[in-house]
Protein backbone atom coordinates (compact mmCIF):
# COMPACT_ATOMS: atom_id res chain seq x y z
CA UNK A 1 0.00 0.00 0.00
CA UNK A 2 0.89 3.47 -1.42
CA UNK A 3 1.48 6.02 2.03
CA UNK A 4 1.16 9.77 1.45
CA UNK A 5 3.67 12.06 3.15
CA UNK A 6 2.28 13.52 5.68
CA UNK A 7 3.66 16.44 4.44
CA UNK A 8 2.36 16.19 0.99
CA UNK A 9 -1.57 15.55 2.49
CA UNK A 10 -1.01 18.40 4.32
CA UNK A 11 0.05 20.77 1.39
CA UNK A 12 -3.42 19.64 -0.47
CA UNK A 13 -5.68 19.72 2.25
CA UNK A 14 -4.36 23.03 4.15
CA UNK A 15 -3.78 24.65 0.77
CA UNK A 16 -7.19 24.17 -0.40
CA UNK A 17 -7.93 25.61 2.86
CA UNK A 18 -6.15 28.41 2.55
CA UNK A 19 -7.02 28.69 -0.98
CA UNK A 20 -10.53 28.85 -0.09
CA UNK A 21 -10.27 31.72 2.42
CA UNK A 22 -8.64 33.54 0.21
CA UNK A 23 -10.65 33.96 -2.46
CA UNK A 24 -9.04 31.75 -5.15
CA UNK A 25 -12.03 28.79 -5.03
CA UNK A 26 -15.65 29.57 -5.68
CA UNK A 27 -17.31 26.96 -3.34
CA UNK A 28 -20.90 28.58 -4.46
CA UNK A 29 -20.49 27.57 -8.09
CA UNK A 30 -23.27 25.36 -9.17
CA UNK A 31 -23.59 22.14 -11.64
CA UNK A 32 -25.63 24.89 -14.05
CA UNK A 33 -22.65 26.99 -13.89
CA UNK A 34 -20.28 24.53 -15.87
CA UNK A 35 -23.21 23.08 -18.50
CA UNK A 36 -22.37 24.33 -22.26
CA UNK A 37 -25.52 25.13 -23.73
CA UNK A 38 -25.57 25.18 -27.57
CA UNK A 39 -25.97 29.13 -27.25
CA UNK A 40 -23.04 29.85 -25.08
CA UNK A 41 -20.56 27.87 -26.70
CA UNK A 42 -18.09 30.64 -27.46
CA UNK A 43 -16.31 30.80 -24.17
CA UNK A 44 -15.80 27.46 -22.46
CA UNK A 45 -14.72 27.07 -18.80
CA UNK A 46 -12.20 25.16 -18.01
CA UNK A 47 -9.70 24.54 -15.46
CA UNK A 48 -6.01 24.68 -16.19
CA UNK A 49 -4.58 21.56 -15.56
CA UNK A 50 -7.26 19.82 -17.36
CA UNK A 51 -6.00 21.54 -21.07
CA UNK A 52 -2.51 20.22 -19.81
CA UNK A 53 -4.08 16.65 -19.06
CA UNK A 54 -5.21 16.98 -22.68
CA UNK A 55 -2.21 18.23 -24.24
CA UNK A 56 -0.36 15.25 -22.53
CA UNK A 57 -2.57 12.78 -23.90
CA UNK A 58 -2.11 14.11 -26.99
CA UNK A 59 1.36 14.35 -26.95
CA UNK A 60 1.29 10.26 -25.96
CA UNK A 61 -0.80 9.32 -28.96
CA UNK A 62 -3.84 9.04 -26.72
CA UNK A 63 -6.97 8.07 -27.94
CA UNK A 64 -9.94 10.28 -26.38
CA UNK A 65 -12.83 8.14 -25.27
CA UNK A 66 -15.69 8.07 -22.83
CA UNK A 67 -14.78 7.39 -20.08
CA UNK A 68 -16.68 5.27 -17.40
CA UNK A 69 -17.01 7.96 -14.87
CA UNK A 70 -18.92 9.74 -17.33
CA UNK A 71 -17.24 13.03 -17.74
CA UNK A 72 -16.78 14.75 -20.93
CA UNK A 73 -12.66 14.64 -21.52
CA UNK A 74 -13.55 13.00 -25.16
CA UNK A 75 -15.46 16.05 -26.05
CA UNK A 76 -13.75 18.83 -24.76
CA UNK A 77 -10.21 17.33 -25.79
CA UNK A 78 -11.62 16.94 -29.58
CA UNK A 79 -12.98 20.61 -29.18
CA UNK A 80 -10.07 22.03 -28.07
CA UNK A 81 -7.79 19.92 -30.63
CA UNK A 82 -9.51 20.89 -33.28
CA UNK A 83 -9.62 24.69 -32.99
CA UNK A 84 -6.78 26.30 -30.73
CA UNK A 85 -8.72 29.42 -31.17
CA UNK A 86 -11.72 28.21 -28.66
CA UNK A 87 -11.96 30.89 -26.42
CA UNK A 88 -11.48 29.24 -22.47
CA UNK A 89 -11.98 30.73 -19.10
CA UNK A 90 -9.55 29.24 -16.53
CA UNK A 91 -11.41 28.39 -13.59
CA UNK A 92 -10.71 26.93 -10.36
CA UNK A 93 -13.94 24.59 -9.44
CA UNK A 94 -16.31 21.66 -11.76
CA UNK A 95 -15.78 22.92 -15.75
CA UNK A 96 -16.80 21.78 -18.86
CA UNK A 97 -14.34 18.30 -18.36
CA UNK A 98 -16.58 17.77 -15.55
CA UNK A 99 -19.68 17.91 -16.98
CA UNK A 100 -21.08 14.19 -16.83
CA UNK A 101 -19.27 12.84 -14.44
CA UNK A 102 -20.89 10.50 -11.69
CA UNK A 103 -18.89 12.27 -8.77
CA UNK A 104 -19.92 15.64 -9.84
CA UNK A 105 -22.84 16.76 -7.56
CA UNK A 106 -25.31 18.87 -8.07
CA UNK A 107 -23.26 22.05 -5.97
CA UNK A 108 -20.83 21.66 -8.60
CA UNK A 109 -18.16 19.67 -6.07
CA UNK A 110 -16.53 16.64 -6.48
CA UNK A 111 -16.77 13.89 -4.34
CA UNK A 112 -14.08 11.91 -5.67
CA UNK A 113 -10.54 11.19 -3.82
CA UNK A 114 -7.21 10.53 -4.59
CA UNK A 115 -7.59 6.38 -4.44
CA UNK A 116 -3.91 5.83 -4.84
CA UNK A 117 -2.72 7.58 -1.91
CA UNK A 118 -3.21 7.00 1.88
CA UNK A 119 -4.69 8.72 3.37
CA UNK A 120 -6.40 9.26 -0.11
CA UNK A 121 -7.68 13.24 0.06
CA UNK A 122 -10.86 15.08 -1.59
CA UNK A 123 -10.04 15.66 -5.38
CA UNK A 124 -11.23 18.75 -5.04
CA UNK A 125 -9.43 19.77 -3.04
CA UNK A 126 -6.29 18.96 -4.69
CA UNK A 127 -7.09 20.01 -7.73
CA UNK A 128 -8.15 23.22 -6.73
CA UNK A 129 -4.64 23.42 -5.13
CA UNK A 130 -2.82 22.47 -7.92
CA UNK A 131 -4.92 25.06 -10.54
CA UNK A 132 -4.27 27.80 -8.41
CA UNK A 133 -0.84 26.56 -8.73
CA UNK A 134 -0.50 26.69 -11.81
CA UNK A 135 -2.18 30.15 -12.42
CA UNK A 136 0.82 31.32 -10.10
CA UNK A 137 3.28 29.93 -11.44
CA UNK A 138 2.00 30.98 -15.13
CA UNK A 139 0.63 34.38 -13.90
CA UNK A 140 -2.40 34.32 -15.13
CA UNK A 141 -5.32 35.60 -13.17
CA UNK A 142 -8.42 33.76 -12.26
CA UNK A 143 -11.09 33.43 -14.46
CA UNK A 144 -8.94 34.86 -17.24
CA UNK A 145 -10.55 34.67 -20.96
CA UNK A 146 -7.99 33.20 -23.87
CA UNK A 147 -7.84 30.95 -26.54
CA UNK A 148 -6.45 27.79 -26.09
CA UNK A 149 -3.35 28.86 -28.07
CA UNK A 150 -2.89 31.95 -26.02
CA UNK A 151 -2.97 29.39 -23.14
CA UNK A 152 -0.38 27.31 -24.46
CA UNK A 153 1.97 29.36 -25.71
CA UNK A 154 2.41 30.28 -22.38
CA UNK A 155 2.66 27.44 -20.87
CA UNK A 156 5.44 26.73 -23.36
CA UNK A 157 7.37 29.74 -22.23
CA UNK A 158 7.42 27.57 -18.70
CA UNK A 159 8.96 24.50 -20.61
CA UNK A 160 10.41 22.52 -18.95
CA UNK A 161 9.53 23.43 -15.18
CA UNK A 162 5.80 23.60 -15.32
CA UNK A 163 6.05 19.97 -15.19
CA UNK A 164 7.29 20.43 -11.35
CA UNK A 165 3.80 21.80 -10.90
CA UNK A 166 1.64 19.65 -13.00
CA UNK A 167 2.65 16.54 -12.41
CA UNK A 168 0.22 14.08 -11.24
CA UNK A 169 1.20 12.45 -8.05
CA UNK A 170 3.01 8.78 -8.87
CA UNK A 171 3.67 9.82 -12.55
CA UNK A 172 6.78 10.37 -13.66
CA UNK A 173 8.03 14.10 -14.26
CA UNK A 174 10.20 13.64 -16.22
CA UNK A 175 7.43 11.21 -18.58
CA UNK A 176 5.18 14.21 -17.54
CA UNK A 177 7.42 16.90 -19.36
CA UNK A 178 8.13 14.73 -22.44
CA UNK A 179 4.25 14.09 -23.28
CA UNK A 180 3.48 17.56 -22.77
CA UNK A 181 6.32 18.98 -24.83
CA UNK A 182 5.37 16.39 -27.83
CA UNK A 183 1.67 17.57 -27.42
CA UNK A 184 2.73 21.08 -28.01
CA UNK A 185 5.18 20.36 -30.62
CA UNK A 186 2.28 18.47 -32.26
CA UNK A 187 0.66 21.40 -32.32
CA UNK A 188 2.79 23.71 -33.76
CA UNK A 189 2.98 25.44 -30.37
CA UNK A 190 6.41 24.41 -29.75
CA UNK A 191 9.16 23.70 -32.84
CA UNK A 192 11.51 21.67 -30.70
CA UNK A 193 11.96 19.11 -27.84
C-alpha cells in the first residue's frame, strides 16, 4: 500500500484551505454553472490543468474516449484539438471536463478522492490546489478569458519546469514533461523538444 507524506496531504488539504479563504475557489459555483448550452458555446470554462491533461494525452498518442465515470474529456479534448482558437476561461472549481461525471454533484463539487494515496484526500481539493498553482506559477489571473493557443503558448514559455507543478502524483516528471512537450510540438505550439 501506497502512504502519502504527511507532508504532501497536508500541502493539499491546508492549501485548499487556505485557498478557499482567500478567495481563489468559488465553493458557491453550481452544476448549471459549468453546463455548455448550444448558445453559449463561445467561451468554455475550463480549469487549467485539465488543457494540460489533454495536451499530454495528446502528446502520448492518446486516444480520447468516454470514459466510465462519465465526464466529458472526449469532447472537450476533440474541441479544443480541433480549434486552438476556442476561447477558455480558466477556472478553479467543476468545468466543462466535468460535466457528466458520476462524482460531480449537483453544488458543482466533487466527491471523488485521490484512491492511490493513503490517506487518499478530496479531489477537489487537490485540484483546486494544484490550478491555483498553476495560475501562479503561469501568472495568469483567475477566471482569465484566452484561446487555447494563447494558453499554451504560455505554458510553453514555462517548458520545462511547469512539469514540477503539474505533475500528477506517482507519474513520472520527467514522462510528464516529455508528453506535454510532444503535445505542443504536435501542435505547432512548440518547434523543438
Amino acid at each position: 500500500m501506497n502512504h502519502i507524506k504527511r507532508r504532501d496531504f497536508l500541502k493539499v488539504i491546508g492549501w485548499g484551505t487556505v485557498f478557499g479563504l482567500c478567495g481563489c475557489v468559488d465553493k458557491k459555483k453550481k452544476t448549471e454553472d459549468i453546463v455548455l448550452r448550444k448558445e453559449d458555446t463561445k467561451v468554455m470554462k475550463l480549469r487549467p490543468h485539465h488543457i494540460l491533461d489533454i495536451i499530454s494525452g495528446y502528446g502520448q498518442g492518446v486516444e480520447f474516449k468516454p470514459h466510465p465515470y462519465g465526464h466529458s474529456q472526449h469532447i472537450v479534448a476533440g474541441k479544443i484539438l480541433s480549434d486552438l482558437d476556442t476561447k477558455v476561461q480558466l477556472v478553479v472549481g467543476a468545468d466543462a471536463v466535468c460535466q457528466g461525471c458520476k462524482h460531480l454533484l449537483p453544488n458543482g463539487q466533487c466527491d471523488d478522492v485521490l484512491a492511490q494515496l493513503t490517506p487518499s484526500p478530496s479531489k477537489q481539493a487537490a485540484n483546486d490546489v494544484l490550478d491555483c498553482r498553476l495560475l501562479d506559477y503561469l501568472n495568469i489571473k483567475l477566471n482569465a478569458v484566452m484561446t487555447v493557443r494563447e494558453y499554451l503558448e504560455i505554458v510553453n514559455k514555462k517548458v520545462p519546469g511547469i512539469e514540477s507543478i503539474c505533475t500528477h502524483f506517482k507519474e513520472d516528471p520527467q514522462e510528464r514533461l516529455r508528453s506535454l512537450t510532444q503535445g505542443l510540438i504536435k501542435l505547432g505550439i512548440r518547434r523543438d523538444s
